[in-house]
N, C-alpha and C. Protein backbone atom coordinates (compact mmCIF):
# COMPACT_ATOMS: atom_id res chain seq x y z
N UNK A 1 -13.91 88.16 -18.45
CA UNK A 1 -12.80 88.06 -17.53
C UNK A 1 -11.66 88.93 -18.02
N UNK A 2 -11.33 89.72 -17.12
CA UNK A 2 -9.90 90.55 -17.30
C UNK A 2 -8.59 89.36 -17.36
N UNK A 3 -7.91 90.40 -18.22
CA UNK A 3 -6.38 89.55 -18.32
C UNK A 3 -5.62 88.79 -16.96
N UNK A 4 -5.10 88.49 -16.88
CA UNK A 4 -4.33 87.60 -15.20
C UNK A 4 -3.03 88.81 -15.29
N UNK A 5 -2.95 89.04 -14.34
CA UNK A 5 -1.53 90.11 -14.40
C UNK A 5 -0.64 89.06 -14.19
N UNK A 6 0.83 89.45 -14.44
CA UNK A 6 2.13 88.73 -14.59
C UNK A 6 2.21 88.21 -13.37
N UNK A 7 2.16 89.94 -12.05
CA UNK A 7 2.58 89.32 -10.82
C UNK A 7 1.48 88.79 -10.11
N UNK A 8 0.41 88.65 -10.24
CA UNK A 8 -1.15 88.17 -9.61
C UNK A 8 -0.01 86.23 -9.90
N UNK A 9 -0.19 86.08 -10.77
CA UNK A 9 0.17 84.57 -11.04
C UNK A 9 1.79 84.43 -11.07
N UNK A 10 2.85 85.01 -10.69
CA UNK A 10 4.10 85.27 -9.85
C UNK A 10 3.65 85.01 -8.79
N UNK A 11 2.86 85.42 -7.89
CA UNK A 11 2.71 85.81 -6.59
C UNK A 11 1.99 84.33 -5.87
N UNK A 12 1.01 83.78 -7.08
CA UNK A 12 0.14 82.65 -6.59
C UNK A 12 1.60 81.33 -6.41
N UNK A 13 2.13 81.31 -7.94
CA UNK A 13 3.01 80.72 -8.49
C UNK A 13 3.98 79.96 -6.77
N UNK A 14 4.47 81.65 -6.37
CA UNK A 14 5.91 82.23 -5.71
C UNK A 14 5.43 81.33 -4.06
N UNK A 15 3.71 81.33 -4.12
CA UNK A 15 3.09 80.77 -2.40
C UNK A 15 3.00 79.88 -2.81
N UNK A 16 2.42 79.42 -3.78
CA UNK A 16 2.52 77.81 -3.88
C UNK A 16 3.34 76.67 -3.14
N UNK A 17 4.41 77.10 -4.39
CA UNK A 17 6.06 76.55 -3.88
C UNK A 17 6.88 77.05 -3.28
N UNK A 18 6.93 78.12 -2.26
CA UNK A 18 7.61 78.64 -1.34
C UNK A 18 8.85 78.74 -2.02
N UNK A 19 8.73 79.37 -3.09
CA UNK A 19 10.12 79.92 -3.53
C UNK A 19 9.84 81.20 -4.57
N UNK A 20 10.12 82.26 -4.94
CA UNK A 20 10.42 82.96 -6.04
C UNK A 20 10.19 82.60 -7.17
N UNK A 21 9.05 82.45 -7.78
CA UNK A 21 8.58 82.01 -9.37
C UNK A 21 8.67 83.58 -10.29
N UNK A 22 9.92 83.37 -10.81
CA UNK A 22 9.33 84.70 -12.61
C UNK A 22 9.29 83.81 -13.53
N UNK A 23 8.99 82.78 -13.95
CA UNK A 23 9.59 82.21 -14.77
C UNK A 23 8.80 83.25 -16.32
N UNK A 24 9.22 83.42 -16.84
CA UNK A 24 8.65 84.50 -18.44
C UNK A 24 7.67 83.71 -19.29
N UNK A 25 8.29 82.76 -19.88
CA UNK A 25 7.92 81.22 -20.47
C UNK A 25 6.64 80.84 -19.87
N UNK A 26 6.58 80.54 -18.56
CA UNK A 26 5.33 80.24 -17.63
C UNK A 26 3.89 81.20 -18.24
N UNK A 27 4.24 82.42 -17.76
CA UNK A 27 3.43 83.51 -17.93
C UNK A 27 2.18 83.26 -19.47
N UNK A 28 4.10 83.32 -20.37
CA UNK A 28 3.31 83.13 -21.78
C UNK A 28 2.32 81.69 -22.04
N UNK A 29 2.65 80.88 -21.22
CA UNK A 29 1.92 79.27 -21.33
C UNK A 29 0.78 79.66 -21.05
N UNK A 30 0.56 80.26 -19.52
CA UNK A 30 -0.74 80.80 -18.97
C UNK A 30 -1.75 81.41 -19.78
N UNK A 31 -1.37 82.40 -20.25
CA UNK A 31 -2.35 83.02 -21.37
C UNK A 31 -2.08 81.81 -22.69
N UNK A 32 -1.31 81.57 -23.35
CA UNK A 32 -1.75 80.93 -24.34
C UNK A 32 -2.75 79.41 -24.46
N UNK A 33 -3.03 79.07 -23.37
CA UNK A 33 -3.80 77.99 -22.48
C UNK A 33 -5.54 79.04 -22.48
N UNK A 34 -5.41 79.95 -22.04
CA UNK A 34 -6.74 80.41 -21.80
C UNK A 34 -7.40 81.00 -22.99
N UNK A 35 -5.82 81.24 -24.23
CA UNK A 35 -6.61 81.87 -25.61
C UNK A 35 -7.39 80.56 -26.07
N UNK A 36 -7.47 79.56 -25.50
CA UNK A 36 -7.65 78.56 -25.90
C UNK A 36 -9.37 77.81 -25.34
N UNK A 37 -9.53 78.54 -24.58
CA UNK A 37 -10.74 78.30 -23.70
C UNK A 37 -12.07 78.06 -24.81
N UNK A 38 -12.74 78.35 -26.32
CA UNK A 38 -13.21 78.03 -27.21
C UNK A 38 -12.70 76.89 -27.55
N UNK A 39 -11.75 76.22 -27.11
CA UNK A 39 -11.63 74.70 -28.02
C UNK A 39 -11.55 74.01 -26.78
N UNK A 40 -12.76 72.81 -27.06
CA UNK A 40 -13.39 71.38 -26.21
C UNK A 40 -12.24 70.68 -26.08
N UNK A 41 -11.73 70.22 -27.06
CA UNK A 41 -10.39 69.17 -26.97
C UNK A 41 -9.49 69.66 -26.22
N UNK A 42 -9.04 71.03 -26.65
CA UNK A 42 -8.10 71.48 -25.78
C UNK A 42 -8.17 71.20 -24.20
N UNK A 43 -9.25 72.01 -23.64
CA UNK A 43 -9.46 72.27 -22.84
C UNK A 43 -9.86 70.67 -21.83
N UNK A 44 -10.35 69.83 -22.36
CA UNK A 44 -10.35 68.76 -22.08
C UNK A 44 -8.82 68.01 -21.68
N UNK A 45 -8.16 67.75 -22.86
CA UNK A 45 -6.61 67.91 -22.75
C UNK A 45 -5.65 68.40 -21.46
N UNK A 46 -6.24 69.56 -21.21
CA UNK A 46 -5.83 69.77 -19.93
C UNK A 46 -6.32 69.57 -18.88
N UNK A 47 -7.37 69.03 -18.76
CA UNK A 47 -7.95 68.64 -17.14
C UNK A 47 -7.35 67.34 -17.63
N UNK A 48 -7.78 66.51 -18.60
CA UNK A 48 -6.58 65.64 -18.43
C UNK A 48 -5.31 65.34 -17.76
N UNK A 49 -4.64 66.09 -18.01
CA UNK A 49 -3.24 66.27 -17.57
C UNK A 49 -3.17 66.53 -16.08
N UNK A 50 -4.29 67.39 -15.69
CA UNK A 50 -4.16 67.98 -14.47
C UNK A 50 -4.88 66.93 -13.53
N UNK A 51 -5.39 65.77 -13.85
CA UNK A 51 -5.58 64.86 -12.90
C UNK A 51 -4.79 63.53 -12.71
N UNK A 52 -3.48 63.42 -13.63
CA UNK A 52 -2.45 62.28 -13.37
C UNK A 52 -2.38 61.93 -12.76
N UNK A 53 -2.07 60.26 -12.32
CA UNK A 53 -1.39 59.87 -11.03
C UNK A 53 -0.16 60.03 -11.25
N UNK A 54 0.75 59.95 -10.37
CA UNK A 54 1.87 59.82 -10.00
C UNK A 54 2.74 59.17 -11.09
N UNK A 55 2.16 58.27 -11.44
CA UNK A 55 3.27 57.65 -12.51
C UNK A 55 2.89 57.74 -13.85
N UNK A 56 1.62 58.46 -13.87
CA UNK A 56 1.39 59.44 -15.27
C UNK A 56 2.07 60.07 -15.63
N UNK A 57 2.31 60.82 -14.26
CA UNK A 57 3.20 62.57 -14.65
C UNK A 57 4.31 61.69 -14.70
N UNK A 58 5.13 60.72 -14.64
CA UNK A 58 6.49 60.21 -14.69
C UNK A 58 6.32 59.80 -16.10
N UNK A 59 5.23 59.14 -16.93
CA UNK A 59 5.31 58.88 -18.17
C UNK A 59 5.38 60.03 -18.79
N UNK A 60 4.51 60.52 -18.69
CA UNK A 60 4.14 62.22 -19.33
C UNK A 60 6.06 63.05 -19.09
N UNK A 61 6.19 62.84 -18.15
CA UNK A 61 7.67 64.04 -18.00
C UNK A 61 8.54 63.09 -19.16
N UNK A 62 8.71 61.73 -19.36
CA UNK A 62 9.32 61.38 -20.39
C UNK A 62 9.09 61.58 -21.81
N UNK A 63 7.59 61.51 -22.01
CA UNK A 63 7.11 61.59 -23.17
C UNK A 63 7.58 62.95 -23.60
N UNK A 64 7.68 63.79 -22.67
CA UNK A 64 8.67 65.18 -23.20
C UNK A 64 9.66 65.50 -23.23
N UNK A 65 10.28 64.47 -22.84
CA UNK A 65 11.59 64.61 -22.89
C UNK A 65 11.96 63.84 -24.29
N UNK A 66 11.76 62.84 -24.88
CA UNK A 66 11.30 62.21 -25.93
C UNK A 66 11.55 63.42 -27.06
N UNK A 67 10.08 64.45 -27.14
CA UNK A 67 10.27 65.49 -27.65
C UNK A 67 11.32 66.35 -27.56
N UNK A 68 12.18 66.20 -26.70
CA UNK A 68 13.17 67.40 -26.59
C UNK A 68 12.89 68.06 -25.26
N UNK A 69 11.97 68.20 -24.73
CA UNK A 69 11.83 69.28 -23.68
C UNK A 69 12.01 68.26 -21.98
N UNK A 70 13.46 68.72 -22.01
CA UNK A 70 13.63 68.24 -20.53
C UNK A 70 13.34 68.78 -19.69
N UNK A 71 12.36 68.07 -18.47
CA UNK A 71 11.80 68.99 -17.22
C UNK A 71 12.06 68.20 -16.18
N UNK A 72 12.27 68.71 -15.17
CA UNK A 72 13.14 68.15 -13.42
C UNK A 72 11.49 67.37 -13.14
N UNK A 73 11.02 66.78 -12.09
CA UNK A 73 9.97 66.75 -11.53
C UNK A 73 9.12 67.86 -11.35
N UNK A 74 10.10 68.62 -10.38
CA UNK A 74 9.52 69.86 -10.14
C UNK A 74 8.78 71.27 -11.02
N UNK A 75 9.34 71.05 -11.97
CA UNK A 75 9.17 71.62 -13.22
C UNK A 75 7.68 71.06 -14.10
N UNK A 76 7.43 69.91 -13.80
CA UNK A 76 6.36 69.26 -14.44
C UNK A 76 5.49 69.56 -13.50
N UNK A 77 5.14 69.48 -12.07
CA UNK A 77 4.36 69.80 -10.72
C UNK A 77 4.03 71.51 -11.18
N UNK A 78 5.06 72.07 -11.50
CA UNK A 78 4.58 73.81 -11.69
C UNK A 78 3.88 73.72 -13.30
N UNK A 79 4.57 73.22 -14.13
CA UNK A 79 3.55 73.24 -15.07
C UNK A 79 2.25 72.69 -14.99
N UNK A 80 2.13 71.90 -14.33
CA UNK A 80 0.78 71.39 -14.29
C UNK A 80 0.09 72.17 -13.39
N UNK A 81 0.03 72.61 -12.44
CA UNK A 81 0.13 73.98 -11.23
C UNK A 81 -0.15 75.28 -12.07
N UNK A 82 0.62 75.57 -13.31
CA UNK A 82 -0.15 76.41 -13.89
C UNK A 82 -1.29 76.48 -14.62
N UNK A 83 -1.34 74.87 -15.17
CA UNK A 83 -2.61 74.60 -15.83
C UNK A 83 -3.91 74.98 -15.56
N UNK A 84 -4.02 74.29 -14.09
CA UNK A 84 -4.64 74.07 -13.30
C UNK A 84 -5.33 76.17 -13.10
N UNK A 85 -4.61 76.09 -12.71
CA UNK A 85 -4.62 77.79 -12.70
C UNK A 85 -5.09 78.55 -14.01
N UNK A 86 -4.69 78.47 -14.81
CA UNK A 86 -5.18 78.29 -16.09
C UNK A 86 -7.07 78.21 -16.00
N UNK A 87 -7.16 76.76 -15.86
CA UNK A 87 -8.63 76.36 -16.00
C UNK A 87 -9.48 77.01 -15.02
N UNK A 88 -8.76 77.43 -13.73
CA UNK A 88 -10.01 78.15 -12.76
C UNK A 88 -9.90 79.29 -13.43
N UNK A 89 -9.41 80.11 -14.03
CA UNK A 89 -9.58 81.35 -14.82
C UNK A 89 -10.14 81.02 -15.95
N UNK A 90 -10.17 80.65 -16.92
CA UNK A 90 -11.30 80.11 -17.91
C UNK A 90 -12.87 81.00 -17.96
N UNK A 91 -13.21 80.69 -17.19
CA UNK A 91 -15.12 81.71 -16.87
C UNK A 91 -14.80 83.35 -16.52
């Protein structure tokens, strides 16, 4: 599999959510998620994540915030949105 270009996943990102996605940070998550595609746990880890209910992702957005990393709702929906994206690129 070839690399994901910046704006290929800008562009998916930008239709998704009907708004303008660059986020930089994003990009780098994306690939560093797929350098990752040799590790089971990992990769497990994230389909994990990417099948939450509703008040998962509300535990989960705290549990990071906990850590330090404050995210809006919306912000947790695109990260997980990239995951997701992420894993269909994988093969």
């Amino acid at each position: 599999m070839g690399k994901i270009s910046k704006k290929d996943f800008f562009d998916y990102m930008s239709t998704l959510y009907e708004e303008k996605y660059n986020d930089q940070n994003g990009y780098k998550v994306l690939i560093d998620i797929i350098s990752h595609r040799d590790d089971p746990k990992f990769v497990k880890k994230m389909r994990d994540i990417i099948h939450m209910t509703p008040s998962q992702r509300l535990l989960y957005r705290y549990q990071l915030a906990v850590q330090g990393k404050e995210f809006t709702p919306r912000q947790v929906d695109q990260y997980i949105s990239l995951i997701e994206y992420a894993l269909d690129h994988l093969d």
